[in-house]
PDB file of N, CA and C in Angstrom:
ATOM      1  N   UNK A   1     142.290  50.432 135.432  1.00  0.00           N
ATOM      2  CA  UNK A   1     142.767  50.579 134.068  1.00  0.00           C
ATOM      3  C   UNK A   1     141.603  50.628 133.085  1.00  0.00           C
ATOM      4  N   UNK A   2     140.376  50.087 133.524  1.00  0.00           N
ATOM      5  CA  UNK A   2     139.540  49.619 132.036  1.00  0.00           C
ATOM      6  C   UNK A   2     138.612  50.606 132.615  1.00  0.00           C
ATOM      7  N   UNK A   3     138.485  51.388 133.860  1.00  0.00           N
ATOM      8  CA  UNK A   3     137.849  52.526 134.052  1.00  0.00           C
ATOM      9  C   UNK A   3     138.111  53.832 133.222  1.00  0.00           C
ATOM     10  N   UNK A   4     139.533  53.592 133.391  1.00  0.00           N
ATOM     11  CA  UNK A   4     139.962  54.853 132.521  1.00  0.00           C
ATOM     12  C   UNK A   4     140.139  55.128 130.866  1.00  0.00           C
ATOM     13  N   UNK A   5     140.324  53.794 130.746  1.00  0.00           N
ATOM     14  CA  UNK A   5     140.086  53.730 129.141  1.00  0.00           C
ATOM     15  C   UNK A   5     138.937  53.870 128.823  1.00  0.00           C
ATOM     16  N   UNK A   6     137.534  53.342 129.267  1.00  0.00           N
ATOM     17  CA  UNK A   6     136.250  53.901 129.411  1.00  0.00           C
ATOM     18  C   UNK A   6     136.035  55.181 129.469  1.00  0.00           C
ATOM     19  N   UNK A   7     136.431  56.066 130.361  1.00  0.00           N
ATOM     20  CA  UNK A   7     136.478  57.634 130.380  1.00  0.00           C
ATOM     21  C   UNK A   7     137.261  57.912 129.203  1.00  0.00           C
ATOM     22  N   UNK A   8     138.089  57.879 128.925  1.00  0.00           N
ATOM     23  CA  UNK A   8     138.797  58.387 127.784  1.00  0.00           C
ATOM     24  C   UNK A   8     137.920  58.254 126.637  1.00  0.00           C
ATOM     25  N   UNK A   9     137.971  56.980 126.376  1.00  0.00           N
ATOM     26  CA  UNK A   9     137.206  56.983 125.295  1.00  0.00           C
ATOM     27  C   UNK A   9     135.553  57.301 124.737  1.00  0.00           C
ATOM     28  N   UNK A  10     134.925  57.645 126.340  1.00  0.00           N
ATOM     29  CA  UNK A  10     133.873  58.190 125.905  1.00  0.00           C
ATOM     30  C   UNK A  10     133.749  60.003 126.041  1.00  0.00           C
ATOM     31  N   UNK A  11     135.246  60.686 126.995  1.00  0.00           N
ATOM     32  CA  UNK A  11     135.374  61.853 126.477  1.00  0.00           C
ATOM     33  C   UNK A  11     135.430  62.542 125.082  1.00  0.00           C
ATOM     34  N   UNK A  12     136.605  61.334 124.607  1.00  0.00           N
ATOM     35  CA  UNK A  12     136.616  61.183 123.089  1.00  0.00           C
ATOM     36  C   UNK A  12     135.603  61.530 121.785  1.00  0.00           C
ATOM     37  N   UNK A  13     134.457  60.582 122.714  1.00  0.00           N
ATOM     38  CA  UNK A  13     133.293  60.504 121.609  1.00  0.00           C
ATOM     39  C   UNK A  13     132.511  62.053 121.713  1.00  0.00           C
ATOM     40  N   UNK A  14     132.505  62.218 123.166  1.00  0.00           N
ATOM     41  CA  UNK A  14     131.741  63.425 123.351  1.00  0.00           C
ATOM     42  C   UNK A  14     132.456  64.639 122.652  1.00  0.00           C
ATOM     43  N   UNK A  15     133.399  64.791 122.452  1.00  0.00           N
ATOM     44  CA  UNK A  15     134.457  65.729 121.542  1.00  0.00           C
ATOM     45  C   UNK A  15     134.199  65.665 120.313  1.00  0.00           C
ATOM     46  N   UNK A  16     134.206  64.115 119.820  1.00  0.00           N
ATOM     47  CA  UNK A  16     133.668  63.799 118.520  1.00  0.00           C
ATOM     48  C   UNK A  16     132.310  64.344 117.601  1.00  0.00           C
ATOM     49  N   UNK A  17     131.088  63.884 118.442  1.00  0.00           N
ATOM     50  CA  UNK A  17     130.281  64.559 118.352  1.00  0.00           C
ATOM     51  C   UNK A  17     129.587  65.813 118.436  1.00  0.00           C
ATOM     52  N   UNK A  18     130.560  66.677 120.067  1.00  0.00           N
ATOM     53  CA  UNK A  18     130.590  68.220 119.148  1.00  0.00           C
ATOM     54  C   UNK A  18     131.079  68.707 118.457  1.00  0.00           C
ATOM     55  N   UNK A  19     132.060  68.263 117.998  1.00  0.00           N
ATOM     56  CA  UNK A  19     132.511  68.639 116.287  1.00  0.00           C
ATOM     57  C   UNK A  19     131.764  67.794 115.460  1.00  0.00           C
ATOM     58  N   UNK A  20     131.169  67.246 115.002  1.00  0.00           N
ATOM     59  CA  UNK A  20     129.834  67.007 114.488  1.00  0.00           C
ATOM     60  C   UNK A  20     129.064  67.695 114.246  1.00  0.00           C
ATOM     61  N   UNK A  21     128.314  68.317 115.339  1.00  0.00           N
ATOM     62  CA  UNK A  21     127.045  68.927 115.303  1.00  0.00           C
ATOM     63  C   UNK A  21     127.458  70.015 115.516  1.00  0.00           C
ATOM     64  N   UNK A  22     128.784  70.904 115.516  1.00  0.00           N
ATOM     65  CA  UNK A  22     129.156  72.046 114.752  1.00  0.00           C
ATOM     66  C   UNK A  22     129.368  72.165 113.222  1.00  0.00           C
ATOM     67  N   UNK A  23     129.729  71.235 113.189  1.00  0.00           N
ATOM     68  CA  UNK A  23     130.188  71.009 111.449  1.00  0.00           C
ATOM     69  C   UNK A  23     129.009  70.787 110.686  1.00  0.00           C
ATOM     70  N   UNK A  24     128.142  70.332 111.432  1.00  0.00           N
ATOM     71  CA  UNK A  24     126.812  70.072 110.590  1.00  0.00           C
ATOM     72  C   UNK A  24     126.156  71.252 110.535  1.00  0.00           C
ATOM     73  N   UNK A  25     125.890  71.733 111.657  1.00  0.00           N
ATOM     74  CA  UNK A  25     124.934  73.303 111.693  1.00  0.00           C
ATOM     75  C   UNK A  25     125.070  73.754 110.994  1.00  0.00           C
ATOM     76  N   UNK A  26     126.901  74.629 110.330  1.00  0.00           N
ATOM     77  CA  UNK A  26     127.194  75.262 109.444  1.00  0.00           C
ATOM     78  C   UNK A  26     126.606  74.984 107.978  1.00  0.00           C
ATOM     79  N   UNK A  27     126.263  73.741 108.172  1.00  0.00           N
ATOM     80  CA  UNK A  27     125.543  72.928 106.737  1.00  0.00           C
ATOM     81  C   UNK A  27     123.728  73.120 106.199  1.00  0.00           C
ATOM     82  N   UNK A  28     123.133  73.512 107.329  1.00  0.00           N
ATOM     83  CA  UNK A  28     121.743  73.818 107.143  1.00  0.00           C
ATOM     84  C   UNK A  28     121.730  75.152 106.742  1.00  0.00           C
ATOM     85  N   UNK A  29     120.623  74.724 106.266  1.00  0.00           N
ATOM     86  CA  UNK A  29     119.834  75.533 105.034  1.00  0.00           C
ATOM     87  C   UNK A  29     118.278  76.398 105.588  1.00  0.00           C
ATOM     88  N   UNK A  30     119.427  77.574 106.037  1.00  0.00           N
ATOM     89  CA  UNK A  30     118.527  78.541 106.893  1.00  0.00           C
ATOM     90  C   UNK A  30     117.821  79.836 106.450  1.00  0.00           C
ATOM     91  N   UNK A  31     118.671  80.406 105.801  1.00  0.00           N
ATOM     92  CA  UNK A  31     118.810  81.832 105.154  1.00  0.00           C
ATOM     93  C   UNK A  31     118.451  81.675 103.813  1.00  0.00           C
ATOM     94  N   UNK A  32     118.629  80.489 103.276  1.00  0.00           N
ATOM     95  CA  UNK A  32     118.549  80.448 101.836  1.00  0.00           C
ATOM     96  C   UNK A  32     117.115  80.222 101.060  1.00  0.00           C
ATOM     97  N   UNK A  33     116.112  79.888 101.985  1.00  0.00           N
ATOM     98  CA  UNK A  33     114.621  79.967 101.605  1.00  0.00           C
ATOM     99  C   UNK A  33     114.408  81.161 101.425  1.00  0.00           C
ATOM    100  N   UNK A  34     114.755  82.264 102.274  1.00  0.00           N
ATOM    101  CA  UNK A  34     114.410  83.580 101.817  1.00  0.00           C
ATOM    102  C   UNK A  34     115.190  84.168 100.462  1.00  0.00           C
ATOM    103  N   UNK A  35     116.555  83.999 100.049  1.00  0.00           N
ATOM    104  CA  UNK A  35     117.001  84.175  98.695  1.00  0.00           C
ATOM    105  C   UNK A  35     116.351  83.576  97.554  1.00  0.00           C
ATOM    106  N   UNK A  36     116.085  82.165  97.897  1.00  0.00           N
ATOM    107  CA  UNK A  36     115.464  81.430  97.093  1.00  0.00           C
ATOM    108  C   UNK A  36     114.012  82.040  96.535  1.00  0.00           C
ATOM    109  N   UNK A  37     113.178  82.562  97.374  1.00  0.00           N
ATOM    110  CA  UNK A  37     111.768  83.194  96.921  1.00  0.00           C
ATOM    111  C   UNK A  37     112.004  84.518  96.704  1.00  0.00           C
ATOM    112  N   UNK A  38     113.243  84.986  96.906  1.00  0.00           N
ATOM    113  CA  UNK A  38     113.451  86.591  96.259  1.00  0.00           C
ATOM    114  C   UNK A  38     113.930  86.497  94.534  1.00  0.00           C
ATOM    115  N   UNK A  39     115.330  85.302  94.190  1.00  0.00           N
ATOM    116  CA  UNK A  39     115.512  85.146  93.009  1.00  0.00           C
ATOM    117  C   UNK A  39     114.000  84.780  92.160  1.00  0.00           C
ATOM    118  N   UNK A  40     113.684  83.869  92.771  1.00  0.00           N
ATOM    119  CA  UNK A  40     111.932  83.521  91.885  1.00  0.00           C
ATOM    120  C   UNK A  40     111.195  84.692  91.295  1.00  0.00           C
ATOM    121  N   UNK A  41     110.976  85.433  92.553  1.00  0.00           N
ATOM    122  CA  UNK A  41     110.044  86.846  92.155  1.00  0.00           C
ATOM    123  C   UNK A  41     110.394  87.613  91.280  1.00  0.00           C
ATOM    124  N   UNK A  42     112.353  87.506  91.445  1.00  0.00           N
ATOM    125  CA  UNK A  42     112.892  88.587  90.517  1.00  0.00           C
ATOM    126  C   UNK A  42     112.641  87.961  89.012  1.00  0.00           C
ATOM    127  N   UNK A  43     113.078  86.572  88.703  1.00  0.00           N
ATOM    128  CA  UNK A  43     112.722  86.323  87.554  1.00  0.00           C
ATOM    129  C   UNK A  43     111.760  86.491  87.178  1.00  0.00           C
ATOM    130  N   UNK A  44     110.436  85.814  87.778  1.00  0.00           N
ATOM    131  CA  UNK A  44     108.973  86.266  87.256  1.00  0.00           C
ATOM    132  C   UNK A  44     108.447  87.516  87.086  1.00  0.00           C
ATOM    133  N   UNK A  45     108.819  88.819  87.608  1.00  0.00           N
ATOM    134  CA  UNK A  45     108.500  90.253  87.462  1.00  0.00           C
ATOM    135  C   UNK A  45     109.258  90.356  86.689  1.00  0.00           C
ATOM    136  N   UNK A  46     111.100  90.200  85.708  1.00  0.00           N
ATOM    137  CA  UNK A  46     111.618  90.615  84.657  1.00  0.00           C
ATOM    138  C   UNK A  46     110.947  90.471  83.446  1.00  0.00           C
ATOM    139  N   UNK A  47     110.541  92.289  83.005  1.00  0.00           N
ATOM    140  CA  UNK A  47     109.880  91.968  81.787  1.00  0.00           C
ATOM    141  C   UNK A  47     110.724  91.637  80.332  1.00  0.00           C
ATOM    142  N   UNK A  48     112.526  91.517  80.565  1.00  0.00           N
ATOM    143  CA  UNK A  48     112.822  91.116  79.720  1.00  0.00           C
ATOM    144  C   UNK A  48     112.900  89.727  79.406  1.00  0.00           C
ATOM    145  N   UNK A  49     112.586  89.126  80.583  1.00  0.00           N
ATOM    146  CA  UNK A  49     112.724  87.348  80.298  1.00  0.00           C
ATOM    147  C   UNK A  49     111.607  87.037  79.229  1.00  0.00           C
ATOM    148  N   UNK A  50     111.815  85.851  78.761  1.00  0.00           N
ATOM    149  CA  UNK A  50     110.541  85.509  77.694  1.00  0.00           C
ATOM    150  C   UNK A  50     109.930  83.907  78.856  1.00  0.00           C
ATOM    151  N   UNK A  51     108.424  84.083  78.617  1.00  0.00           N
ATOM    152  CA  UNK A  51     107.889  82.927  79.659  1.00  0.00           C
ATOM    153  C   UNK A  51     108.819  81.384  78.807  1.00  0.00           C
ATOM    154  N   UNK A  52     109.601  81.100  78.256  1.00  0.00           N
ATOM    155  CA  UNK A  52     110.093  80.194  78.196  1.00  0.00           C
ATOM    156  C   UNK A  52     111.344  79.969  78.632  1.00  0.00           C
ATOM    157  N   UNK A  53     111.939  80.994  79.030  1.00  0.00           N
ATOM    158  CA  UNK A  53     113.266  81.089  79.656  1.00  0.00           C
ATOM    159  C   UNK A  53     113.067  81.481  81.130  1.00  0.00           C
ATOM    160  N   UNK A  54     111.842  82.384  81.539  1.00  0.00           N
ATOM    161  CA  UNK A  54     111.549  82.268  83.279  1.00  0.00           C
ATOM    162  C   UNK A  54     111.518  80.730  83.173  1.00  0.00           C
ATOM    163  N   UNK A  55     110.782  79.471  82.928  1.00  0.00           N
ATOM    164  CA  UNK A  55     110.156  78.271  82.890  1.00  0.00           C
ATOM    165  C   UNK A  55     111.885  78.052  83.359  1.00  0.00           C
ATOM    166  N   UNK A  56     112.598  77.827  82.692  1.00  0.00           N
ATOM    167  CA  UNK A  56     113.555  77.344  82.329  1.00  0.00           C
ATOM    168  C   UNK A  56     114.729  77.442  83.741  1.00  0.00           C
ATOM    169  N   UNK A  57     114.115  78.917  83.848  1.00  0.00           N
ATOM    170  CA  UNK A  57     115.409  79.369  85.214  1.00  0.00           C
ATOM    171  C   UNK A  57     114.497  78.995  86.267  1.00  0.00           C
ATOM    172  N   UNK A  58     113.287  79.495  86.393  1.00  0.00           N
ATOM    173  CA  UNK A  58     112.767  78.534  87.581  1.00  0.00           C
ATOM    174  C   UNK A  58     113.025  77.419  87.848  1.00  0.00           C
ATOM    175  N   UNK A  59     112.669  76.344  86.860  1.00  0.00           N
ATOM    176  CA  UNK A  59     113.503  74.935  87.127  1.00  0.00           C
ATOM    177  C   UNK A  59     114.756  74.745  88.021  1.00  0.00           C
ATOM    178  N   UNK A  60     115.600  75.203  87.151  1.00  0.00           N
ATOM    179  CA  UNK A  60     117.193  75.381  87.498  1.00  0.00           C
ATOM    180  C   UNK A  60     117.190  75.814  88.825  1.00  0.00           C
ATOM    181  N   UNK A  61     116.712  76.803  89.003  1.00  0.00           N
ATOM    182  CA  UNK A  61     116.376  77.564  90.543  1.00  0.00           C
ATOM    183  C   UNK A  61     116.118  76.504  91.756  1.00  0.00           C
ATOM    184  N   UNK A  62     114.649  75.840  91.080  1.00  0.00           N
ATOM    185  CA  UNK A  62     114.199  74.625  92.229  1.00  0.00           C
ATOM    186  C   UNK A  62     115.023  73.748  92.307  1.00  0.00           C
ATOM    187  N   UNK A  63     115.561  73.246  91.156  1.00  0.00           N
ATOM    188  CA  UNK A  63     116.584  71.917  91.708  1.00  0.00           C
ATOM    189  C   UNK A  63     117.487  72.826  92.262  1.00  0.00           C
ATOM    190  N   UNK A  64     118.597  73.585  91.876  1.00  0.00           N
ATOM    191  CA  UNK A  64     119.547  74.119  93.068  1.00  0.00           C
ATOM    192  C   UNK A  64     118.749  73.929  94.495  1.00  0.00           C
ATOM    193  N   UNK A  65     117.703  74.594  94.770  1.00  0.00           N
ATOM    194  CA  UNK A  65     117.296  74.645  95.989  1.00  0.00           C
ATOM    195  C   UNK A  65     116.807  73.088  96.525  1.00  0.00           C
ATOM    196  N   UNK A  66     116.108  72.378  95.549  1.00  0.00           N
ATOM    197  CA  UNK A  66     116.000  70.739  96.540  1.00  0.00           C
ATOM    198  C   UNK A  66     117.846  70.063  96.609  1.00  0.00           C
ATOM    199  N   UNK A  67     118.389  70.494  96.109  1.00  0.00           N
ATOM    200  CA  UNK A  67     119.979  69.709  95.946  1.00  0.00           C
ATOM    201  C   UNK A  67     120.226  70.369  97.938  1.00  0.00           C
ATOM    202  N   UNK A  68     120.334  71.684  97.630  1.00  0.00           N
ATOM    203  CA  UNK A  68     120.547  72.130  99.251  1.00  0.00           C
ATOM    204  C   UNK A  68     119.875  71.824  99.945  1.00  0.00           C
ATOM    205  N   UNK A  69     118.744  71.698  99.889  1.00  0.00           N
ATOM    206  CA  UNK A  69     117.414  70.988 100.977  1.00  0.00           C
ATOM    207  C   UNK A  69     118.001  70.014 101.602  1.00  0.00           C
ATOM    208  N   UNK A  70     118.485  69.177 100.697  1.00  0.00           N
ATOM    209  CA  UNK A  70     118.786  67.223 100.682  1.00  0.00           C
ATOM    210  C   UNK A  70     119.779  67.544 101.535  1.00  0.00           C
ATOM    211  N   UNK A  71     121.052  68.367 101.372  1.00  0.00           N
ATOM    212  CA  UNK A  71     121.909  68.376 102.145  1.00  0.00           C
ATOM    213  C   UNK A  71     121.765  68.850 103.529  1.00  0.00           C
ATOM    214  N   UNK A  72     121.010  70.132 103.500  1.00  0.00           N
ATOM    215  CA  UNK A  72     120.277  70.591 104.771  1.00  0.00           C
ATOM    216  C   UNK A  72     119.767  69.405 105.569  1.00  0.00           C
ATOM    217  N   UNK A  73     118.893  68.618 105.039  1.00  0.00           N
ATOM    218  CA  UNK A  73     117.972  67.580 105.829  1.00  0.00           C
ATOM    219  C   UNK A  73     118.949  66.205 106.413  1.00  0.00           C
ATOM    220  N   UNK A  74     119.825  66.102 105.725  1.00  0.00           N
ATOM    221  CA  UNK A  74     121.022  64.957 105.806  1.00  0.00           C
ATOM    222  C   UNK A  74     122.256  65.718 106.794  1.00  0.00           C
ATOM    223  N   UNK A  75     122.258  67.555 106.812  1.00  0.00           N
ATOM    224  CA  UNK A  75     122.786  67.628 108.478  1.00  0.00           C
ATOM    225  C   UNK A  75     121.666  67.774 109.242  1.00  0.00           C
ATOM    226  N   UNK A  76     120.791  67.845 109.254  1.00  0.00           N
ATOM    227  CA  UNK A  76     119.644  68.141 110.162  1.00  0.00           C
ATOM    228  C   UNK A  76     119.677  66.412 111.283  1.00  0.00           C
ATOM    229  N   UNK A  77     119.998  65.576 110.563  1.00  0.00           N
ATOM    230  CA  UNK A  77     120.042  64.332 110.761  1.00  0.00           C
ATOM    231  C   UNK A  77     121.281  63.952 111.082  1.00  0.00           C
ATOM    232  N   UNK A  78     122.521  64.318 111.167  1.00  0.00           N
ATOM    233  CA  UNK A  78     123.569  64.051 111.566  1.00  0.00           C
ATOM    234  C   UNK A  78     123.720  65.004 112.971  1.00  0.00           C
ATOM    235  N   UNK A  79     123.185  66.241 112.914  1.00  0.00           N
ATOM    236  CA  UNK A  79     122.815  66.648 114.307  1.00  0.00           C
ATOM    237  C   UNK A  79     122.247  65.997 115.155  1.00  0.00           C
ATOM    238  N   UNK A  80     120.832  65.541 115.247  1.00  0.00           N
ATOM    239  CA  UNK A  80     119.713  64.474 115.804  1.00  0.00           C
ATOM    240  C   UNK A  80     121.007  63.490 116.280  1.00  0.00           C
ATOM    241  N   UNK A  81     121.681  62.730 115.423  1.00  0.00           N
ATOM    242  CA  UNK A  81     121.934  61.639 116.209  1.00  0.00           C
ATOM    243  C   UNK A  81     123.124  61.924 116.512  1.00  0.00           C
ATOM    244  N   UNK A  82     123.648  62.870 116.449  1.00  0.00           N
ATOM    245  CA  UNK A  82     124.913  63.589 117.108  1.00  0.00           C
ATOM    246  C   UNK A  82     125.044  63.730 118.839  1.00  0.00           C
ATOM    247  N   UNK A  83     123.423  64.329 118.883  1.00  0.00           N
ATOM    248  CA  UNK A  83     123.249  65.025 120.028  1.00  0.00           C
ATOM    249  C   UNK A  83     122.615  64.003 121.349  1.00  0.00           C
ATOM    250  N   UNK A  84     122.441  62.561 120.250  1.00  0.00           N
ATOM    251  CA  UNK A  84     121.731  61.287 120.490  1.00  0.00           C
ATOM    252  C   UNK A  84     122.691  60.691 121.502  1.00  0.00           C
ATOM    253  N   UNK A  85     123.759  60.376 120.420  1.00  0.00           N
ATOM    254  CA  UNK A  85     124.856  59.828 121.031  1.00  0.00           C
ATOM    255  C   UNK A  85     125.512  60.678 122.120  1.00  0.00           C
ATOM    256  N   UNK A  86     125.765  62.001 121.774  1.00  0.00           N
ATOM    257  CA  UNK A  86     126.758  62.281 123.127  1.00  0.00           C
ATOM    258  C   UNK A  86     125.811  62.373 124.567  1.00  0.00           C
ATOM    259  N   UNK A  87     124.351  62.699 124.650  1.00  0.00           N
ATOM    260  CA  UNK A  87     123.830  62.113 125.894  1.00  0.00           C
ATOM    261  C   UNK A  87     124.028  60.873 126.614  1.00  0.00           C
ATOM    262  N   UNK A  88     124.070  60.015 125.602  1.00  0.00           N
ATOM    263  CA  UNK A  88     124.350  58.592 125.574  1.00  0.00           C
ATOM    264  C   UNK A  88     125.728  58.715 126.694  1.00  0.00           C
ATOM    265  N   UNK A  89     126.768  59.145 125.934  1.00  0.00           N
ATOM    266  CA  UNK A  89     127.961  59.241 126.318  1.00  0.00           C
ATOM    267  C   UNK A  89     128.025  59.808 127.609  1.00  0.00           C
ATOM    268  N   UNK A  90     127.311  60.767 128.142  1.00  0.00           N
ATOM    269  CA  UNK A  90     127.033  62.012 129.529  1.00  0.00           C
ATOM    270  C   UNK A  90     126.357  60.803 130.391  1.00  0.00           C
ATOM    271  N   UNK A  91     125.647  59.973 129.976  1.00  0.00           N
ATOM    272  CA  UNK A  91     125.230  59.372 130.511  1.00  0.00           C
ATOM    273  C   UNK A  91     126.078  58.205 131.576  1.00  0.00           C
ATOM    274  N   UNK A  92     127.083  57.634 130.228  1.00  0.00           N
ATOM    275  CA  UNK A  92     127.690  56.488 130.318  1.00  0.00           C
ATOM    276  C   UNK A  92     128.878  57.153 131.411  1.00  0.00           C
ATOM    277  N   UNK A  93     129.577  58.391 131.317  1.00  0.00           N
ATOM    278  CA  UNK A  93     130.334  59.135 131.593  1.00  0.00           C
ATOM    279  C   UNK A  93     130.326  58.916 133.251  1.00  0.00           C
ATOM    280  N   UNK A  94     129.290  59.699 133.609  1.00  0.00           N
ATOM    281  CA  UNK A  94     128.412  60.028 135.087  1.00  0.00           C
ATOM    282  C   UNK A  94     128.967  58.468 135.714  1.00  0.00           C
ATOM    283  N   UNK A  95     128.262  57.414 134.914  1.00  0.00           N
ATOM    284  CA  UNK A  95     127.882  56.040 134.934  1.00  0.00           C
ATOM    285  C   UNK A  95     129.501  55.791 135.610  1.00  0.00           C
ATOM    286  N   UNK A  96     130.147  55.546 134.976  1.00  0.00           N
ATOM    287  CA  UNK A  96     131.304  55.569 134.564  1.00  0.00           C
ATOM    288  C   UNK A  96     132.032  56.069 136.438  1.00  0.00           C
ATOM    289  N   UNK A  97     132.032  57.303 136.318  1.00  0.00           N
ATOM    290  CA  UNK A  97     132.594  58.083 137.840  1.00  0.00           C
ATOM    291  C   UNK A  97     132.644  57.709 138.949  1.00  0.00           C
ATOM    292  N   UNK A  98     131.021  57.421 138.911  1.00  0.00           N
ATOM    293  CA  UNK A  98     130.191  57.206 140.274  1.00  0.00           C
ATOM    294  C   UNK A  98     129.727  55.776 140.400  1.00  0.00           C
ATOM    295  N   UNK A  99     130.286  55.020 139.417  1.00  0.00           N
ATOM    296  CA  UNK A  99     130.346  53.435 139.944  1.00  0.00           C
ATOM    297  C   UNK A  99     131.536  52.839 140.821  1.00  0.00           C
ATOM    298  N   UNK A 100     130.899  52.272 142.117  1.00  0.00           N
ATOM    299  CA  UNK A 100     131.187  51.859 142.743  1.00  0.00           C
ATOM    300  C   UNK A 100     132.246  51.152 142.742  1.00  0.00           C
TER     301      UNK A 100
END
């Protein structure tokens, strides 16, 4: 009985955690460094901007982009220990089968 609730519940986790570290992936911030240094350029080459309003949208620009960073880096880190734990679990799993 307490074998199988053991398996269950660490199938469980292992389920858990790949929906995790799917849900997280979708969350990094991959593609968007390259938009990010294309909007920049575009502002700084517009000769209708005035250098106090490029100043202004650049700003705006960088924080948008550290706000996504933060989030990027905070799934980057929910992956890591996503992928932490369900070895853990493969581990315990095996453990689990093939005990005697």
């Amino acid at each position: 009985m307490k074998k199988s609730i053991l398996l269950i519940f660490t199938i469980f986790t292992m389920i858990f955690c790949g929906w995790t570290i799917v849900e997280s992936s979708q969350k990094l911030n991959l593609q968007t460094l390259d938009i990010h240094a294309i909007e920049k350029r575009n502002i700084v080459e517009n000769p209708k901007i005035s250098d106090c309003e490029k100043k202004i949208l650049i700003q705006s620009l960088d924080f948008r982009e550290s706000r996504k960073q933060e989030n990027s880096d905070s799934a980057f880190f929910a992956i890591q220990i996503s992928i932490f734990i369900f070895f853990i679990q493969v581990l315990l799993f095996f453990g689990i089968i093939f005990k005697k």
